[in-house]
C-alpha atoms as a PDB file:
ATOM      1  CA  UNK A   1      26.342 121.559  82.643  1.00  0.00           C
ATOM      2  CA  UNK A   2      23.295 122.424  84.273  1.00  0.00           C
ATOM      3  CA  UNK A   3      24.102 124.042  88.152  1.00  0.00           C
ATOM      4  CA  UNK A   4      23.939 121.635  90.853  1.00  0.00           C
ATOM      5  CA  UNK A   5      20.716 121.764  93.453  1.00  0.00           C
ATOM      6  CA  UNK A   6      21.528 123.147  96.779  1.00  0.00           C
ATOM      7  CA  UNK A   7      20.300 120.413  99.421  1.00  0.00           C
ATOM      8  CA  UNK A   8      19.896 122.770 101.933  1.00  0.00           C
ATOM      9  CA  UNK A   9      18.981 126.115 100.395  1.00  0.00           C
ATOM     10  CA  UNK A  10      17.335 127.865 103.495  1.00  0.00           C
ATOM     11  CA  UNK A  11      20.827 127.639 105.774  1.00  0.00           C
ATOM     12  CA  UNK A  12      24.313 127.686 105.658  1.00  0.00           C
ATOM     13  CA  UNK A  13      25.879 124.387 105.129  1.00  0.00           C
ATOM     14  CA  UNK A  14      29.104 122.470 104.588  1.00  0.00           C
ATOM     15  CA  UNK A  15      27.196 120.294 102.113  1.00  0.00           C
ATOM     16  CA  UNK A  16      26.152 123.161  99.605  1.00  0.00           C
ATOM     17  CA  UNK A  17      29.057 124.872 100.083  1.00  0.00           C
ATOM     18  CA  UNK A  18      32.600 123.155 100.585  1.00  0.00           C
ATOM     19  CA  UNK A  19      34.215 124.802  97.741  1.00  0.00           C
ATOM     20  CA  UNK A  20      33.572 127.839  98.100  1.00  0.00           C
ATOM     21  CA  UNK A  21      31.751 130.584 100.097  1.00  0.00           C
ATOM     22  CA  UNK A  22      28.317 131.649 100.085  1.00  0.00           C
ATOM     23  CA  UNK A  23      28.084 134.936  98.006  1.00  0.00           C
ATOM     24  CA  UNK A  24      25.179 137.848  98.406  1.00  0.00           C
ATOM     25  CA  UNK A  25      24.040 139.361  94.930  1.00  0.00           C
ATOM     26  CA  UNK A  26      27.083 142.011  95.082  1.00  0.00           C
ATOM     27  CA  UNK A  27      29.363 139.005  95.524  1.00  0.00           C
ATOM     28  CA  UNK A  28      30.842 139.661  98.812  1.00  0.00           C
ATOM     29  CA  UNK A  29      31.362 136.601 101.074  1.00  0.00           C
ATOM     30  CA  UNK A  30      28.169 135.949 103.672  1.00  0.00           C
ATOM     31  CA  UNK A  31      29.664 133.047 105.648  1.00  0.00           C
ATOM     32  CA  UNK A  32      31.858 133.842 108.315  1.00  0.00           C
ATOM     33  CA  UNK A  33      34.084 130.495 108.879  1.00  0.00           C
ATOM     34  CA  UNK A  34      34.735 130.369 105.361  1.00  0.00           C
ATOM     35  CA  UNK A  35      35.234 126.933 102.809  1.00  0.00           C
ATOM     36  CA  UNK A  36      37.580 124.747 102.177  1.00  0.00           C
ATOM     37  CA  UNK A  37      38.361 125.988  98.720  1.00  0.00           C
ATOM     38  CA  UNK A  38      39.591 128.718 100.269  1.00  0.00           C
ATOM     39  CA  UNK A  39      42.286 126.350 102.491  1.00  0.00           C
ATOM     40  CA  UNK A  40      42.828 124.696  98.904  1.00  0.00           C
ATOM     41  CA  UNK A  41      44.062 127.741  97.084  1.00  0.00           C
ATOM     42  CA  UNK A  42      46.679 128.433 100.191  1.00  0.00           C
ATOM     43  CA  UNK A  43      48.096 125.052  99.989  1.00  0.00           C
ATOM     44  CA  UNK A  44      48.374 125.744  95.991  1.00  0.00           C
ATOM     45  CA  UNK A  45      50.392 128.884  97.000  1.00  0.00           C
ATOM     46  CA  UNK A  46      52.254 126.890  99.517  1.00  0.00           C
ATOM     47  CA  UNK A  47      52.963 124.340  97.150  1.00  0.00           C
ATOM     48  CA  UNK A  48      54.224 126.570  94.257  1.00  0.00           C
ATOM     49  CA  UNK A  49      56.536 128.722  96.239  1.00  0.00           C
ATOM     50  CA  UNK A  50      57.951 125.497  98.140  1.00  0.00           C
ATOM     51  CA  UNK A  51      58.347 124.247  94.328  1.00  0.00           C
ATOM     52  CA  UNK A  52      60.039 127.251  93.143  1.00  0.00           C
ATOM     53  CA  UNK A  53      62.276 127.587  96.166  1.00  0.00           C
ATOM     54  CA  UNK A  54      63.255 123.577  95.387  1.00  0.00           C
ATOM     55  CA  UNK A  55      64.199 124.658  91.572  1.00  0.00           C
ATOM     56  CA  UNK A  56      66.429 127.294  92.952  1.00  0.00           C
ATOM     57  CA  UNK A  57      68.039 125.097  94.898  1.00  0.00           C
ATOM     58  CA  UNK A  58      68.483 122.668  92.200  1.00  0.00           C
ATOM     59  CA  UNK A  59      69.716 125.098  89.934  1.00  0.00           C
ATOM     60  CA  UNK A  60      71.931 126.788  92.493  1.00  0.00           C
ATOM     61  CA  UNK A  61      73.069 123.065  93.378  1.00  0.00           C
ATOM     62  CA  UNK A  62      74.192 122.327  89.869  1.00  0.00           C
ATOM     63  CA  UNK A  63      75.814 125.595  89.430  1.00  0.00           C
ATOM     64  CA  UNK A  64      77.840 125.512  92.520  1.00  0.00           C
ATOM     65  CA  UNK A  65      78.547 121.911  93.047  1.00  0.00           C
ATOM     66  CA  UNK A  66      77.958 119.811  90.418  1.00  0.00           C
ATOM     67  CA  UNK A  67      79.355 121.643  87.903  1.00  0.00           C
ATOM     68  CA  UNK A  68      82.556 122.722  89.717  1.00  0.00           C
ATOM     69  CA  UNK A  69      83.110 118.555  90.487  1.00  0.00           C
ATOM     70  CA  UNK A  70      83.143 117.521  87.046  1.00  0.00           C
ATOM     71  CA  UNK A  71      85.637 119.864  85.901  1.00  0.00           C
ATOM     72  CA  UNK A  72      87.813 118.374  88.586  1.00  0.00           C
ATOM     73  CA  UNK A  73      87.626 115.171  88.008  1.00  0.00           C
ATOM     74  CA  UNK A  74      88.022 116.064  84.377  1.00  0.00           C
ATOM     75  CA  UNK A  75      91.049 117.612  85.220  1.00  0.00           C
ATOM     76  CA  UNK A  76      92.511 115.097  87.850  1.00  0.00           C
ATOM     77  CA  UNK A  77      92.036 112.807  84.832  1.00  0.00           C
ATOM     78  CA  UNK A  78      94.682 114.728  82.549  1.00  0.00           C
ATOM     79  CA  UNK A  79      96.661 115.001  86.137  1.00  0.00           C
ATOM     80  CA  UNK A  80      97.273 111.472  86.461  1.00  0.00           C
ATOM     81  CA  UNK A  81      97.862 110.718  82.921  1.00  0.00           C
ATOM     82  CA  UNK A  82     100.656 113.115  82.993  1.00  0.00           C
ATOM     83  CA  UNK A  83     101.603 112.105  85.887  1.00  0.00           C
ATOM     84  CA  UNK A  84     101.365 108.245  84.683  1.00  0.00           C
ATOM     85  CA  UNK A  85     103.908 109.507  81.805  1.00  0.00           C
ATOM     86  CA  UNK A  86     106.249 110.851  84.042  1.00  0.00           C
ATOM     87  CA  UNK A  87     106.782 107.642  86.356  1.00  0.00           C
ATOM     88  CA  UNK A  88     106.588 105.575  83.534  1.00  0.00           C
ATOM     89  CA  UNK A  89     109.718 107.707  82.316  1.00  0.00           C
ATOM     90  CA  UNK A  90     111.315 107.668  85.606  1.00  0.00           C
ATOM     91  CA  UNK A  91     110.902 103.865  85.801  1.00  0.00           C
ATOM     92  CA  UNK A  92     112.826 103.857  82.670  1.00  0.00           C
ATOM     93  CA  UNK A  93     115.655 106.354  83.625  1.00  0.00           C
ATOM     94  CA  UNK A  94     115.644 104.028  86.604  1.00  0.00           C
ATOM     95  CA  UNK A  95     115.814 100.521  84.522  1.00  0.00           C
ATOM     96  CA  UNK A  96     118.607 102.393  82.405  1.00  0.00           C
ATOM     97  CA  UNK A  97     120.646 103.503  85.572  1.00  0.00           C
ATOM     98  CA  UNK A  98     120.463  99.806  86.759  1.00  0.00           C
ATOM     99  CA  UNK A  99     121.733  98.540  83.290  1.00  0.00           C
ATOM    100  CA  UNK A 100     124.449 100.853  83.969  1.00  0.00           C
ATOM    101  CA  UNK A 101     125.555  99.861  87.488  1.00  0.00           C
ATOM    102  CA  UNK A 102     125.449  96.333  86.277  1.00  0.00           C
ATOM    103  CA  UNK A 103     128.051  97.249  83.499  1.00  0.00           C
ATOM    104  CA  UNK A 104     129.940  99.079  85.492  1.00  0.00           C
ATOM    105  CA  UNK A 105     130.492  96.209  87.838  1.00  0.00           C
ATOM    106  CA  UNK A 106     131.225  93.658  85.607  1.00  0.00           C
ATOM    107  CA  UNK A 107     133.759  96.142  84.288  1.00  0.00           C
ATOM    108  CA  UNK A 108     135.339  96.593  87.306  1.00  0.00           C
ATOM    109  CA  UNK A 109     135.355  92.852  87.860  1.00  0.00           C
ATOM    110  CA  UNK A 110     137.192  92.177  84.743  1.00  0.00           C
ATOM    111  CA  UNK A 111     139.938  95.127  85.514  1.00  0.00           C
ATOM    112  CA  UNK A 112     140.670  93.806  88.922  1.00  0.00           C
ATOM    113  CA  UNK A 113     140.871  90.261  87.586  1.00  0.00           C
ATOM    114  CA  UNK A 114     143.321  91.643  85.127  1.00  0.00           C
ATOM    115  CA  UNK A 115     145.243  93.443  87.669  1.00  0.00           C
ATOM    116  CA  UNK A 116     145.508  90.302  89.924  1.00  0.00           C
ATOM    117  CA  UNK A 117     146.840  88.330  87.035  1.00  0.00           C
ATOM    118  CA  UNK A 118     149.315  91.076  86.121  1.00  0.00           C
ATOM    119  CA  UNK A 119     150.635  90.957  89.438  1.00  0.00           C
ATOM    120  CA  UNK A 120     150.840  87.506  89.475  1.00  0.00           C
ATOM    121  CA  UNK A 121     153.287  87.552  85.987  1.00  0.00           C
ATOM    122  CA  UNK A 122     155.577  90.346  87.930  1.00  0.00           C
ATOM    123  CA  UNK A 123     155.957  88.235  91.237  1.00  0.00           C
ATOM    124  CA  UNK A 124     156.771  85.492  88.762  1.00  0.00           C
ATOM    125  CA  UNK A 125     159.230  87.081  86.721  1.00  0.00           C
ATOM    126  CA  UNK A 126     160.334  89.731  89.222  1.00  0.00           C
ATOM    127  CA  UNK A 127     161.494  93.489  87.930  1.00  0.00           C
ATOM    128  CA  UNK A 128     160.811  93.838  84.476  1.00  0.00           C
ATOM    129  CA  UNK A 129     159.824  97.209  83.722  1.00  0.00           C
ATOM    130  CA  UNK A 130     157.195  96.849  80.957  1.00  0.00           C
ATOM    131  CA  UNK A 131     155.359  95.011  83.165  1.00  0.00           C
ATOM    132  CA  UNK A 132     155.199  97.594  85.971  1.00  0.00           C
ATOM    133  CA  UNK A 133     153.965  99.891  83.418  1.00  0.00           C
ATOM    134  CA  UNK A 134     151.032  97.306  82.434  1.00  0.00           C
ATOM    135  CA  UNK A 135     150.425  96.712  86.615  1.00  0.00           C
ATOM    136  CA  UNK A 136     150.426 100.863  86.506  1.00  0.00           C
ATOM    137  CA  UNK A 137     148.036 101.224  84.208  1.00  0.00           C
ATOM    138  CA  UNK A 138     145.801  98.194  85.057  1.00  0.00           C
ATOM    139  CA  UNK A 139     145.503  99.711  88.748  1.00  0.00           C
ATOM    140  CA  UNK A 140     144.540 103.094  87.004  1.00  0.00           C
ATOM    141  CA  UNK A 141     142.128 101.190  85.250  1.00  0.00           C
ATOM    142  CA  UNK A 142     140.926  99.543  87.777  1.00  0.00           C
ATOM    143  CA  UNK A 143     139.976 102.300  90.229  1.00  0.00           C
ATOM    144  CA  UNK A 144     138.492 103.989  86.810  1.00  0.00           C
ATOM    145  CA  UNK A 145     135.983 101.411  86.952  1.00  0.00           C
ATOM    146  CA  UNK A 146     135.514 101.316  90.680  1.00  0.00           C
ATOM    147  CA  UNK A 147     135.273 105.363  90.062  1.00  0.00           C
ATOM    148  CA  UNK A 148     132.239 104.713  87.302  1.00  0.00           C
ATOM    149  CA  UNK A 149     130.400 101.905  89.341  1.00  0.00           C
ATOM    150  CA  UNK A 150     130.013 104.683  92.170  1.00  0.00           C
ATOM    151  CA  UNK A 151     128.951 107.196  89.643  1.00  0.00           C
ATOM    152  CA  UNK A 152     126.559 104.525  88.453  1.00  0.00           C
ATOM    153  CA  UNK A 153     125.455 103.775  91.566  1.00  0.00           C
ATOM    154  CA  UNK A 154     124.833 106.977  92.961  1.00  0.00           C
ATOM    155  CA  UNK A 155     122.660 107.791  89.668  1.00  0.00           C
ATOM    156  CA  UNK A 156     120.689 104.547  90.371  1.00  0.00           C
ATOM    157  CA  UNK A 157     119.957 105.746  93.977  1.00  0.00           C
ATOM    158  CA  UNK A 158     118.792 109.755  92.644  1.00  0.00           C
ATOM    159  CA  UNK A 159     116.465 107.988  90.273  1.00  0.00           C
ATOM    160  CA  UNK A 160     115.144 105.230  92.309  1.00  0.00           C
ATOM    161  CA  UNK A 161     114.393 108.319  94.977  1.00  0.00           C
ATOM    162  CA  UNK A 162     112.357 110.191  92.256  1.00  0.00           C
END
């Protein structure tokens, strides 16, 4: 492509040279306030350090941020799964434990029922010795099952606290 013709090619002039700066035959610069391709080239160097500084950054971001936040959240997943296993087993142990006090009271229901009505025969039939021995050992069973229902209940309220 053929050079283009200077439209001023006695002077010095913006026109003829934007780009770049006049040049003598050894090709050192002859105009003092210089061009505008000169200006260019700076804000190319600007531009390419601010864009190198930015990838740093972005690197250093992912590194040092990003990277450290998905492992945690990969590992507050597994976390709450075990810890989903464990209250699901604690809600069990705690189902179980109320299973337990519900036996227990229905046991101790019967055995005082049984007592009462083993009293009730003695009073009736006054002194007889075998059934003192039943009335003994109904009593003993009796405060067995009040004994367990405590147990049970005091299990219930350790579990239902965890």
């Amino acid at each position: 492509m053929p050079e283009q013709q200077l439209l001023k090619p006695t002077e010095w002039s913006y026109y003829d040279y934007f780009w770049a700066d006049k040049k003598d035959p050894q090709g050192n610069s002859t105009v003092e306030e210089g061009s505008l391709g000169e200006a260019w080239a700076q804000v190319k160097k600007s531009l390419a350090d601010e864009v190198e500084v930015h990838l740093k950054f972005s690197v250093k971001l992912h590194s040092e941020v990003e990277k450290p936040l998905m492992n945690f959240r990969e590992n507050f997943k597994k976390d709450m799964k075990k810890c989903d296993h464990h209250i699901a087993d604690l809600c069990k142990q705690l189902a179980s434990c109320y299973a337990s006090v519900e036996k227990a009271r229905k046991a101790l229901t019967e055995q005082q029922r049984d007592l009462e009505m083993k009293t009730q025969q003695l009073e009736i039939k006054l002194s007889n010795k075998t059934k003192e021995e039943d009335i003994k050992k109904a009593q003993r069973k009796s405060t067995q099952a009040g004994d367990d229902l405590m147990l049970c209940v005091d299990l219930y309220n350790q579990a239902q606290f965890k």
